[in-house]
Protein backbone atom coordinates (compact mmCIF):
# COMPACT_ATOMS: atom_id res chain seq x y z
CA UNK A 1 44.82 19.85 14.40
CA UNK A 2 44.24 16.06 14.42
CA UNK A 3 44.97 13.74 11.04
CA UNK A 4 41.48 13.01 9.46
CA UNK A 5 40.91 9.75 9.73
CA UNK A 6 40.87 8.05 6.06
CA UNK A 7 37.02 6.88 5.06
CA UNK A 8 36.07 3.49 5.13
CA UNK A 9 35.30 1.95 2.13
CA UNK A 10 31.68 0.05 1.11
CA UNK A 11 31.37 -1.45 -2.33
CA UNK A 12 28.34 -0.17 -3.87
CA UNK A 13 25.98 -2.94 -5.55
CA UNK A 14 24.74 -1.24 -8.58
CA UNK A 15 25.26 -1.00 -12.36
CA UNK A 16 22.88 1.67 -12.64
CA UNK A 17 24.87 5.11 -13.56
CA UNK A 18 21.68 7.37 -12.25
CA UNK A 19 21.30 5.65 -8.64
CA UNK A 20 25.51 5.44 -8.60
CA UNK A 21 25.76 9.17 -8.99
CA UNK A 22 22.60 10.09 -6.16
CA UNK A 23 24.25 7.62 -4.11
CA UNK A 24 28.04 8.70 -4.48
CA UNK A 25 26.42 12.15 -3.55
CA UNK A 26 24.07 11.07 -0.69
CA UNK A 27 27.08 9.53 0.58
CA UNK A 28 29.86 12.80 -0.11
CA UNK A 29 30.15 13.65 3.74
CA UNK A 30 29.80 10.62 5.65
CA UNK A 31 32.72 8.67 6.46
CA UNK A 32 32.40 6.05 3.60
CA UNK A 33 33.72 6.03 0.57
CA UNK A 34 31.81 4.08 -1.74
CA UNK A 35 33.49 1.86 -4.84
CA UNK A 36 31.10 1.45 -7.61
CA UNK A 37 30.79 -2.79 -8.71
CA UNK A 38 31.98 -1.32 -11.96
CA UNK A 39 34.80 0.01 -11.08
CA UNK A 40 35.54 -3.04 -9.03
CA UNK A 41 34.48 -5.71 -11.99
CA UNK A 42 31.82 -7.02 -10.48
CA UNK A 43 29.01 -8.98 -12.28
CA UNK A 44 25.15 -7.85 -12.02
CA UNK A 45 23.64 -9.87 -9.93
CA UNK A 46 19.88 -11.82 -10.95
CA UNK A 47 17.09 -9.94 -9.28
CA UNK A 48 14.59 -12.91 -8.22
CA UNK A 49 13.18 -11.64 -5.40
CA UNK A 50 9.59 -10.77 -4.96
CA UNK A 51 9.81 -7.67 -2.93
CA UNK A 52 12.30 -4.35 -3.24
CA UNK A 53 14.20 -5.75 0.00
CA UNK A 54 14.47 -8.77 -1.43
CA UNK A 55 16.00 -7.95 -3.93
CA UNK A 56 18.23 -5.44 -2.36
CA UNK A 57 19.35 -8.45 -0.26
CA UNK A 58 20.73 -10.32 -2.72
CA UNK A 59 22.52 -7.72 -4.01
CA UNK A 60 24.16 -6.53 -1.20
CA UNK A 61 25.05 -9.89 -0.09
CA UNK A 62 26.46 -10.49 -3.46
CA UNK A 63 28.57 -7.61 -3.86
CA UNK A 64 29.83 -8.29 -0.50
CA UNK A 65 31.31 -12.02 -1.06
CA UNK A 66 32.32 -10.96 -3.74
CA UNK A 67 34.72 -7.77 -2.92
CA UNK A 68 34.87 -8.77 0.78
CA UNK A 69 33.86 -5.21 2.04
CA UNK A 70 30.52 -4.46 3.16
CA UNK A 71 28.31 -3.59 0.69
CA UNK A 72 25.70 -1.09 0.16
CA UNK A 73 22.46 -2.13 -2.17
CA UNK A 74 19.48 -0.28 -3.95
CA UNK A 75 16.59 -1.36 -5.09
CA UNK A 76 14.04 0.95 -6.44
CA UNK A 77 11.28 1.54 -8.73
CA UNK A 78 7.24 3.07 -9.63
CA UNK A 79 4.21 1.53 -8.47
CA UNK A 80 1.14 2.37 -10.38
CA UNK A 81 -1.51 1.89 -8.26
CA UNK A 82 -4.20 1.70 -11.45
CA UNK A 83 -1.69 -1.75 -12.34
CA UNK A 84 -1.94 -3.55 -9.30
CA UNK A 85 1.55 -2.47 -8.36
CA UNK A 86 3.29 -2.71 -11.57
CA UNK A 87 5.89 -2.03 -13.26
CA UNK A 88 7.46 -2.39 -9.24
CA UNK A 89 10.55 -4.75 -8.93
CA UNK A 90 10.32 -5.15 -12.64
CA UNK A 91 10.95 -1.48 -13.41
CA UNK A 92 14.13 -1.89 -15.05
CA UNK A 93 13.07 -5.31 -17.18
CA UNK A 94 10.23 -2.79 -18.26
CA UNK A 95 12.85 -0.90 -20.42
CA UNK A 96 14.00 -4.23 -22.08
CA UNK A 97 17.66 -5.12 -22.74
CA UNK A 98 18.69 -2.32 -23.66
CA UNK A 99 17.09 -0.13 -20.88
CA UNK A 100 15.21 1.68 -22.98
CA UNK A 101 13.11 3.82 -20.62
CA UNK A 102 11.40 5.52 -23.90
CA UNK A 103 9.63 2.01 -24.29
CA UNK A 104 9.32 1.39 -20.59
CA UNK A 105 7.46 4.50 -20.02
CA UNK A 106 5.33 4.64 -23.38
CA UNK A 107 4.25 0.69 -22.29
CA UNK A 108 2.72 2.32 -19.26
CA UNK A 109 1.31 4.82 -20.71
CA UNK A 110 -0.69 2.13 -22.84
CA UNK A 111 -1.38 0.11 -20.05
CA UNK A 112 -3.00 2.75 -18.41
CA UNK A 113 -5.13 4.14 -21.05
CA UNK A 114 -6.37 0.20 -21.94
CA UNK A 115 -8.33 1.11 -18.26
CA UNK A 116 -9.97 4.15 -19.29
CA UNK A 117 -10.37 7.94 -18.94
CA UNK A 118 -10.77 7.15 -15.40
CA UNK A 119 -7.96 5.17 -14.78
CA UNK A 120 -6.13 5.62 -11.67
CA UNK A 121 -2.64 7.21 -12.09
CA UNK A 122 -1.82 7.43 -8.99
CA UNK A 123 1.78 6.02 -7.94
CA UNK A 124 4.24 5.51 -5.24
CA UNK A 125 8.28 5.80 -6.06
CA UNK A 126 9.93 3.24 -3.83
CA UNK A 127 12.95 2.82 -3.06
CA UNK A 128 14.88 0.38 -0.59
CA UNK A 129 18.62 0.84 0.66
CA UNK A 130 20.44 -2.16 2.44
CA UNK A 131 23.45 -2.65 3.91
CA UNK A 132 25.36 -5.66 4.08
CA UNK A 133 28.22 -6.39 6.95
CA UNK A 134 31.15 -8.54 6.34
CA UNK A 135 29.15 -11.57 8.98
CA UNK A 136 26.17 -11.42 6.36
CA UNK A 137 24.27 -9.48 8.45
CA UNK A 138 21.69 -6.91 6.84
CA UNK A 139 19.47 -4.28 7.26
CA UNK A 140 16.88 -2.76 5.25
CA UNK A 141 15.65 0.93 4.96
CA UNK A 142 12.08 1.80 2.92
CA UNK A 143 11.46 5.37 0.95
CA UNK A 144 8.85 6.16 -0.56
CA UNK A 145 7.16 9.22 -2.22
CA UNK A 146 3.46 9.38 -3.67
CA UNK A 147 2.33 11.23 -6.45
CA UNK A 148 0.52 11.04 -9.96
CA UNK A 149 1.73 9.71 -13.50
CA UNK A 150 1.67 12.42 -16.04
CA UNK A 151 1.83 11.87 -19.95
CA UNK A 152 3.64 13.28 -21.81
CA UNK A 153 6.17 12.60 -19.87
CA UNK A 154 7.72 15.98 -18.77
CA UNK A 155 11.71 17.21 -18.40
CA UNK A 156 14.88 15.21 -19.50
CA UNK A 157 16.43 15.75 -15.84
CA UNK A 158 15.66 12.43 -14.45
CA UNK A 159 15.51 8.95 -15.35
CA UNK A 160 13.68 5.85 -15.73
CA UNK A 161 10.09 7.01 -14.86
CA UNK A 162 10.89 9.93 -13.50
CA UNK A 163 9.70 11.61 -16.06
CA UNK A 164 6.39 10.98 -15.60
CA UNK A 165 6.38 10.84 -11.86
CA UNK A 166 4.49 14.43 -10.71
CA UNK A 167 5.09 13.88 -6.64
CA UNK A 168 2.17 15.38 -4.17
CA UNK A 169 2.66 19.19 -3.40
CA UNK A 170 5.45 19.94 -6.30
CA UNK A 171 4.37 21.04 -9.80
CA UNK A 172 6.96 19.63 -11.53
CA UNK A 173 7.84 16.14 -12.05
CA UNK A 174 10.82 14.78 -11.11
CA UNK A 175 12.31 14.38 -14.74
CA UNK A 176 11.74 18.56 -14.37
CA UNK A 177 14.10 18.92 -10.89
CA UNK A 178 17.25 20.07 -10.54
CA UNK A 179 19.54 17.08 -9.77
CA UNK A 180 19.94 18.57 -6.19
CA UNK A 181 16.24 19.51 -5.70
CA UNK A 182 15.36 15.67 -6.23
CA UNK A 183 18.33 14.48 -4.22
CA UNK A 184 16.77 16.26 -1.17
CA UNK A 185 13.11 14.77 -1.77
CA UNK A 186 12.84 11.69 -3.62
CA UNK A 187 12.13 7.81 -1.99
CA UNK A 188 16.40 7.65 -2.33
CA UNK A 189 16.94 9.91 0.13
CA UNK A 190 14.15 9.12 2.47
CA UNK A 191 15.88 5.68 2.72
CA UNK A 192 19.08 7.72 3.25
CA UNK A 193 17.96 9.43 5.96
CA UNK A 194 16.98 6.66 7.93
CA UNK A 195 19.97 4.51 7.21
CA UNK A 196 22.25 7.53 8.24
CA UNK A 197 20.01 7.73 11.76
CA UNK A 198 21.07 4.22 12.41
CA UNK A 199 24.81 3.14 13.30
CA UNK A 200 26.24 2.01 9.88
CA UNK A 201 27.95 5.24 9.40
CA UNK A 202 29.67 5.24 12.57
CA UNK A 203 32.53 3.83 14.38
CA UNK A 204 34.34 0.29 12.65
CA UNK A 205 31.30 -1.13 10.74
């Protein structure tokens, strides 16, 4: 039987412990091994984009210079379609310096009942991966999952809004599924399973 050949290594642009740990896992048998920016000292980078890729962009390119390995970046949050979009790219400033999601998600809640009993909770859950070569080269790839904001929020599973996120045919929300269940159905892996359909996990890249 042949050596296995040793995994390559990516550098994984994110500070956020909940996306580290569904990415480390959406990543457990492909032929990467990814290196947390933590664990490599890297800074956060400033999120001034106007878009999820955008944002992803920067961060991947960042984290890249930076460790010289190509990097792999998420960016991800909940549109609330009653909001005009929001909280969207500014899901995490939402939850405040401390990243207090307790806030972020009772600041909603308000927001949405300043509209009235017939507000529209519906949301999307987006999420965008990208992937960063070592020539500055990237490429994007979009989840995204629909479903309804609930209150109160419901399960202590997830995080961020998850919560309160009850996606289209399940009845429970995603703050009330098993860490595996949502690994298998959430925007995260929807982006995963187009990036893993494209060439970035094989051969040298």
């Amino acid at each position: 039987m042949g050596a296995v050949a040793p995994k390559r290594q990516w550098v994984l642009a994110s500070h956020n412990a909940g996306k580290v740990r569904e990415l480390m896992a959406l990543f457990e048998d492909a032929p990467v091994r990814l290196r947390p920016a933590t664990a490599l000292g890297l800074p956060e980078t400033e999120e001034t984009g106007t878009t999820f890729e955008a944002n992803a962009v920067l961060k991947a390119l960042a984290a890249m210079n930076a460790a010289g390995m190509l990097a792999l970046a998420d960016d991800s949050g909940v549109e609330a379609h009653g909001l005009n979009g929001e909280p969207g790219i500014h899901t995490a400033r939402w939850a405040g310096p401390n990243k207090d999601f307790t806030i972020a998600r009772q600041r909603l809640q308000e927001q949405l009942i300043e509209l009235g009993p017939m507000a529209d909770r519906r949301a999307t859950y987006v999420c965008v991966l990208c992937v960063a070569q070592l020539d500055a080269t990237v490429d994007t790839f979009r989840g995204e999952t629909h479903g309804t904001l609930v209150w109160p929020p419901r399960g202590d599973l997830g995080y961020g809004f998850e919560p309160m996120f009850l996606p289209d045919g399940y009845a429970v929300t995603y703050g009330e599924m098993t860490f595996e269940r949502r690994l298998r159905v959430n925007a995260r892996a929807q982006a995963m399973r187009k990036l893993a359909a494209a060439s970035f996990l094989i051969g040298d890249t």
